[in-house]
N, C-alpha and C. Protein backbone atom coordinates (compact mmCIF):
# COMPACT_ATOMS: atom_id res chain seq x y z
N UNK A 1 0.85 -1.18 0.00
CA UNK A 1 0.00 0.00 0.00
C UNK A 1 0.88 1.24 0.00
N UNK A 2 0.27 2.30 -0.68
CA UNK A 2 1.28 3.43 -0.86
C UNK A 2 1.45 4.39 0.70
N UNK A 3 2.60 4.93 0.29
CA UNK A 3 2.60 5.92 1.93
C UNK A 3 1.68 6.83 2.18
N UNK A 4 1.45 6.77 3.81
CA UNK A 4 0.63 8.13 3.53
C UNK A 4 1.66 8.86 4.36
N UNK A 5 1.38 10.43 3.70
CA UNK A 5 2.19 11.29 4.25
C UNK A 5 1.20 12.47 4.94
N UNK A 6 1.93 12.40 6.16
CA UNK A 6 1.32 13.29 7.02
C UNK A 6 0.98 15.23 6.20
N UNK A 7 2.53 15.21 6.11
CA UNK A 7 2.99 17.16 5.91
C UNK A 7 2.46 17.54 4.59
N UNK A 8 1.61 16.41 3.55
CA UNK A 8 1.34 16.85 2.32
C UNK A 8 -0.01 17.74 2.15
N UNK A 9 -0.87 18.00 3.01
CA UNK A 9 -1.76 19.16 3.01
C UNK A 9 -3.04 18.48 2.80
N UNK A 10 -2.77 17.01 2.11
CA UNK A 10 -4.22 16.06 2.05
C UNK A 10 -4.40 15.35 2.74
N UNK A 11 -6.22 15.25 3.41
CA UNK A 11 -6.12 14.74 4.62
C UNK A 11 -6.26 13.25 4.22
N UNK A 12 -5.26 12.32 5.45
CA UNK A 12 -5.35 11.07 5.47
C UNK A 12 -6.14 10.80 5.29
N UNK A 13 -7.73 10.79 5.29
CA UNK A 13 -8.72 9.60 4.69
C UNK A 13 -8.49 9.67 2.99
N UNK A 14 -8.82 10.77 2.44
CA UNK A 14 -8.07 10.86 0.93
C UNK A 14 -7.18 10.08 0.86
N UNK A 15 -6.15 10.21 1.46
CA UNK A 15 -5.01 9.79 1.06
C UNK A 15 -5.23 8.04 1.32
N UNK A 16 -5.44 7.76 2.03
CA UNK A 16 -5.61 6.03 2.23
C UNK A 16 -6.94 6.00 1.32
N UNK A 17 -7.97 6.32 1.07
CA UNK A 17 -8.84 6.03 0.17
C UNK A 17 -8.25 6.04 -1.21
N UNK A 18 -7.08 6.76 -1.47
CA UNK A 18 -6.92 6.56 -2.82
C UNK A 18 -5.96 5.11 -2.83
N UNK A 19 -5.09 5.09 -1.75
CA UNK A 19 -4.46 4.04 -1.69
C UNK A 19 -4.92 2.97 -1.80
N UNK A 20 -6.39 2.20 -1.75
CA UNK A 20 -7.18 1.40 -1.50
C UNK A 20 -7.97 1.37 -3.18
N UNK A 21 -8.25 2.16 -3.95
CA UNK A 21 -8.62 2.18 -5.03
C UNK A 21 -7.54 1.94 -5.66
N UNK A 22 -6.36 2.34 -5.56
CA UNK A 22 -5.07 1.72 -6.79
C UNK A 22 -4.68 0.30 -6.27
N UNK A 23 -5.22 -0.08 -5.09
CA UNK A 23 -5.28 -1.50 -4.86
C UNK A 23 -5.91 -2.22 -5.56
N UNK A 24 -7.44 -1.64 -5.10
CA UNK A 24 -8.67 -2.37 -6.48
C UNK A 24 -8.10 -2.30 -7.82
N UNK A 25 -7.41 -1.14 -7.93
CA UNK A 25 -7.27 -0.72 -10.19
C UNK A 25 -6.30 -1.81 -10.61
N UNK A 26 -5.09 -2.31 -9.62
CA UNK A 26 -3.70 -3.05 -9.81
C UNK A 26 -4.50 -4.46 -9.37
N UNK A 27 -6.05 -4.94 -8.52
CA UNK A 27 -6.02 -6.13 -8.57
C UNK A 27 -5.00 -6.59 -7.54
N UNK A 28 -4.50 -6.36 -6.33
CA UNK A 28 -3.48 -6.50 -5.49
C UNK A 28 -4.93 -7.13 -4.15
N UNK A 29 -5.78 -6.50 -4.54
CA UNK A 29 -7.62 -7.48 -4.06
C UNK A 29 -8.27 -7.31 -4.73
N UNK A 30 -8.87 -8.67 -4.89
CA UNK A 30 -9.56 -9.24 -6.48
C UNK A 30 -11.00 -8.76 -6.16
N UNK A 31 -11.71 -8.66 -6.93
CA UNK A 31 -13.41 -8.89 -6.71
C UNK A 31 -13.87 -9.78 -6.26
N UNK A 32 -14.56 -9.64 -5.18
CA UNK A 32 -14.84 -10.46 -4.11
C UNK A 32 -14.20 -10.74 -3.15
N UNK A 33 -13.26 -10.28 -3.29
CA UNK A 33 -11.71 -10.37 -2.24
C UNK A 33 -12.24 -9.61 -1.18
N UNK A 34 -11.13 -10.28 0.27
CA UNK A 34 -11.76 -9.46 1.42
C UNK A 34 -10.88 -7.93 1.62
N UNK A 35 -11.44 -7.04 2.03
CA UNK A 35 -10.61 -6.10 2.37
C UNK A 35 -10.27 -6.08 3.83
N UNK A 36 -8.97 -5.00 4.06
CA UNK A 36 -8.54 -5.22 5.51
C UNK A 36 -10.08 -4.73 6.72
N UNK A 37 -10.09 -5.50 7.56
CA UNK A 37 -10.63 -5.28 8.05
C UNK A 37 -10.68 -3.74 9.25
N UNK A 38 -11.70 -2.95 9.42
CA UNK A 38 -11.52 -1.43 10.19
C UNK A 38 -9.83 -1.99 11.54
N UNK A 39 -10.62 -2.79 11.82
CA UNK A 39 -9.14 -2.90 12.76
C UNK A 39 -8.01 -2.51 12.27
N UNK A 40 -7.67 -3.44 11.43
CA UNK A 40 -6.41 -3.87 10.09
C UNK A 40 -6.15 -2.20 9.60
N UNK A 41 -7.13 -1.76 8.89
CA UNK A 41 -6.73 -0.38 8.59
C UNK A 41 -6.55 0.71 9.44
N UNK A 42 -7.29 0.75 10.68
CA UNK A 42 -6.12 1.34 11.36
C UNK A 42 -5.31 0.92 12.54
N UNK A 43 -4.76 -0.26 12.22
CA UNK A 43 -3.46 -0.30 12.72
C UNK A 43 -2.56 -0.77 11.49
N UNK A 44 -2.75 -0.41 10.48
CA UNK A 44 -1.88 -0.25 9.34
C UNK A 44 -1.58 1.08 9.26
N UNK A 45 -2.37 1.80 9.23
CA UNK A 45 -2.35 3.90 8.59
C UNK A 45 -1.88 4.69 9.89
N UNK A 46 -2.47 3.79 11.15
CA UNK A 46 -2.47 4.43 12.59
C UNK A 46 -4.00 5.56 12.32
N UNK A 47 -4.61 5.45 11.52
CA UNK A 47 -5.54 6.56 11.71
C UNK A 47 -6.60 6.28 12.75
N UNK A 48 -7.24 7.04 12.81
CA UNK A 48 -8.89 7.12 13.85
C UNK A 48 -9.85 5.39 13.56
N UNK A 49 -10.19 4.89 14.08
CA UNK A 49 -11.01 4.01 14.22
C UNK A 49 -12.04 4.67 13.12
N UNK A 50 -12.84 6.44 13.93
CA UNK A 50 -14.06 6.67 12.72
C UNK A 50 -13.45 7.10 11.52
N UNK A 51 -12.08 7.68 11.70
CA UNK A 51 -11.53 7.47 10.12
C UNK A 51 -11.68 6.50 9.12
N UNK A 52 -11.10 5.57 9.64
CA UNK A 52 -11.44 3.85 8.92
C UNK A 52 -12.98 3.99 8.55
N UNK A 53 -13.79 4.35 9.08
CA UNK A 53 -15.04 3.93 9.06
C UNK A 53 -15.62 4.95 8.03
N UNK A 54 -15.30 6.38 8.02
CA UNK A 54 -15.15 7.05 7.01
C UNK A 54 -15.00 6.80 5.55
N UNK A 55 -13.68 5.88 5.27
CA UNK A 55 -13.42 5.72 4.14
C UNK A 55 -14.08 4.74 3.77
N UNK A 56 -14.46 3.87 4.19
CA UNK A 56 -15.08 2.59 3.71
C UNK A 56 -16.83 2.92 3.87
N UNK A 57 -17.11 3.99 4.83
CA UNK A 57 -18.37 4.10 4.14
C UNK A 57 -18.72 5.19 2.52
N UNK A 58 -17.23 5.97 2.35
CA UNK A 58 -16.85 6.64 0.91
C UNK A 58 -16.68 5.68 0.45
N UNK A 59 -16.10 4.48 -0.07
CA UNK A 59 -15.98 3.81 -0.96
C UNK A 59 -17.05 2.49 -1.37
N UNK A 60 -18.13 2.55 -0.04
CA UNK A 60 -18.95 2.06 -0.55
C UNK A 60 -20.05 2.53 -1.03
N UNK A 61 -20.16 3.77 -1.06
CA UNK A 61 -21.12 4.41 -1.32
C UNK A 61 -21.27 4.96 -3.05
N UNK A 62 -19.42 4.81 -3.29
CA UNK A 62 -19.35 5.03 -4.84
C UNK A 62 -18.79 3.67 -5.60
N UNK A 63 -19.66 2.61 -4.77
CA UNK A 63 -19.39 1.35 -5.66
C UNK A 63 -18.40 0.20 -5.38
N UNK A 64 -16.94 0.64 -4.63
CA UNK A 64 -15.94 0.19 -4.74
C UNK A 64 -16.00 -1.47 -4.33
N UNK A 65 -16.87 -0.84 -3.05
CA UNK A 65 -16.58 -2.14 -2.29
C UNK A 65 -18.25 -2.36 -1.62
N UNK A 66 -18.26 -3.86 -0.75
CA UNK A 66 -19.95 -4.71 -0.75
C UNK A 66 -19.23 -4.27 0.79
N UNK A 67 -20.46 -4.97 1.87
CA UNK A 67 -20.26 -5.07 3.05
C UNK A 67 -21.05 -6.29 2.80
N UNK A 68 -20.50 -7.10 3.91
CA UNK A 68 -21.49 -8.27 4.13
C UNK A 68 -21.15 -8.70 5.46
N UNK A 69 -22.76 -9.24 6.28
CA UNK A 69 -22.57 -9.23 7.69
C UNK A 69 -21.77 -10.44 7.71
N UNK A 70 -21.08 -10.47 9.11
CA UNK A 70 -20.10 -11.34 9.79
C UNK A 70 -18.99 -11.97 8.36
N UNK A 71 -18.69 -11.19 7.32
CA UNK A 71 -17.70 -11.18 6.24
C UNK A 71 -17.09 -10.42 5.95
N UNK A 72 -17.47 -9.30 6.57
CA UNK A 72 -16.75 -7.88 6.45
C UNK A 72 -16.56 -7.14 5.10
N UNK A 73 -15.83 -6.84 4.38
CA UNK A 73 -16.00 -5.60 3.21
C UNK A 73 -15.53 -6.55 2.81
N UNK A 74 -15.75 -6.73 1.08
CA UNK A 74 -15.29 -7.18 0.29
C UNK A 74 -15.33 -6.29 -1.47
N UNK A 75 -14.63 -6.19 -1.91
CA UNK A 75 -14.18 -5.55 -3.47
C UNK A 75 -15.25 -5.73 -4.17
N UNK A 76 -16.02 -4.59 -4.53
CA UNK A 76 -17.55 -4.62 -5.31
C UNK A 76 -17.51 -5.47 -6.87
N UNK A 77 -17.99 -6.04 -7.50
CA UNK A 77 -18.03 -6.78 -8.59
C UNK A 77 -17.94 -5.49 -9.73
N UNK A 78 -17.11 -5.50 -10.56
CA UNK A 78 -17.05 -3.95 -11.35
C UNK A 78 -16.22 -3.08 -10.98
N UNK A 79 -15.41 -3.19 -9.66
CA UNK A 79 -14.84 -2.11 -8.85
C UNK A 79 -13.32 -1.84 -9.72
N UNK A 80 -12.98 -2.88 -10.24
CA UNK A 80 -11.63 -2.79 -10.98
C UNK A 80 -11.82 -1.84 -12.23
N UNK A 81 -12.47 -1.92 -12.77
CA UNK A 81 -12.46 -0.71 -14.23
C UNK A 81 -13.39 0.47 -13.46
N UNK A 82 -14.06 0.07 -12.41
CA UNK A 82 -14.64 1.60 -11.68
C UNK A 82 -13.24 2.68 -11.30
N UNK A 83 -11.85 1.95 -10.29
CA UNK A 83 -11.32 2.05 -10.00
C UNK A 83 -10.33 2.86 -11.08
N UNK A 84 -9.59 2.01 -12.00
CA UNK A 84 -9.34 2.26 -13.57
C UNK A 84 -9.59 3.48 -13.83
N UNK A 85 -10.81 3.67 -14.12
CA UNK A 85 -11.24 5.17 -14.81
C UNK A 85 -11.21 6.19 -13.61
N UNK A 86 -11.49 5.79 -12.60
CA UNK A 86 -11.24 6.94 -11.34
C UNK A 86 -9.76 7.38 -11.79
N UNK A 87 -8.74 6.18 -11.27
CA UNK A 87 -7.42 6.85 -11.62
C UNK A 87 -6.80 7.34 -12.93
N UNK A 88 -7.17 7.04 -13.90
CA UNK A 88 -7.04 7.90 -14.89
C UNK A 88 -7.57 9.07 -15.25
N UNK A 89 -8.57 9.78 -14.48
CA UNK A 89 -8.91 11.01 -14.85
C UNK A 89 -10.24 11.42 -14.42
């Protein structure tokens, strides 16, 4: 996953939300694949617990990713060329 940098003026949920979509675009988690779980992400980023919860309710809200009870988030079906065209432009 890419760095996040504190001193760059964009706030960490951006910044790990984009990190998490060039995950989906590169396929590094497949469709249907699980994503890290809120724990996992922040004690990966160190961010806020409602941070975590932040981004993953942004990225599910524009498709990226499913929730499913007692399965946790998983990579939305489509999310890879959703992802794709996000990062290209």
């Amino acid at each position: 996953m890419q760095k996040i940098e504190i001193k760059t003026g964009i706030p960490i949920y951006l910044q790990i939300e984009h990190a998490l979509i060039v995950e989906i675009a590169t396929r590094k988690i497949q469709p249907g694949g699980r994503m890290p779980s809120l724990n996992e992400l922040h004690e990966l980023h160190g961010c806020d617990r409602n941070t975590a919860v932040k981004i993953y309710a942004r990225l599910k809200r524009d498709g990226f990713i499913d929730s499913q009870p007692s399965r946790g988030y998983t990579v939305a079906v489509g999310a890879v060329d959703k992802a794709r065209s996000v990062l290209a432009g």
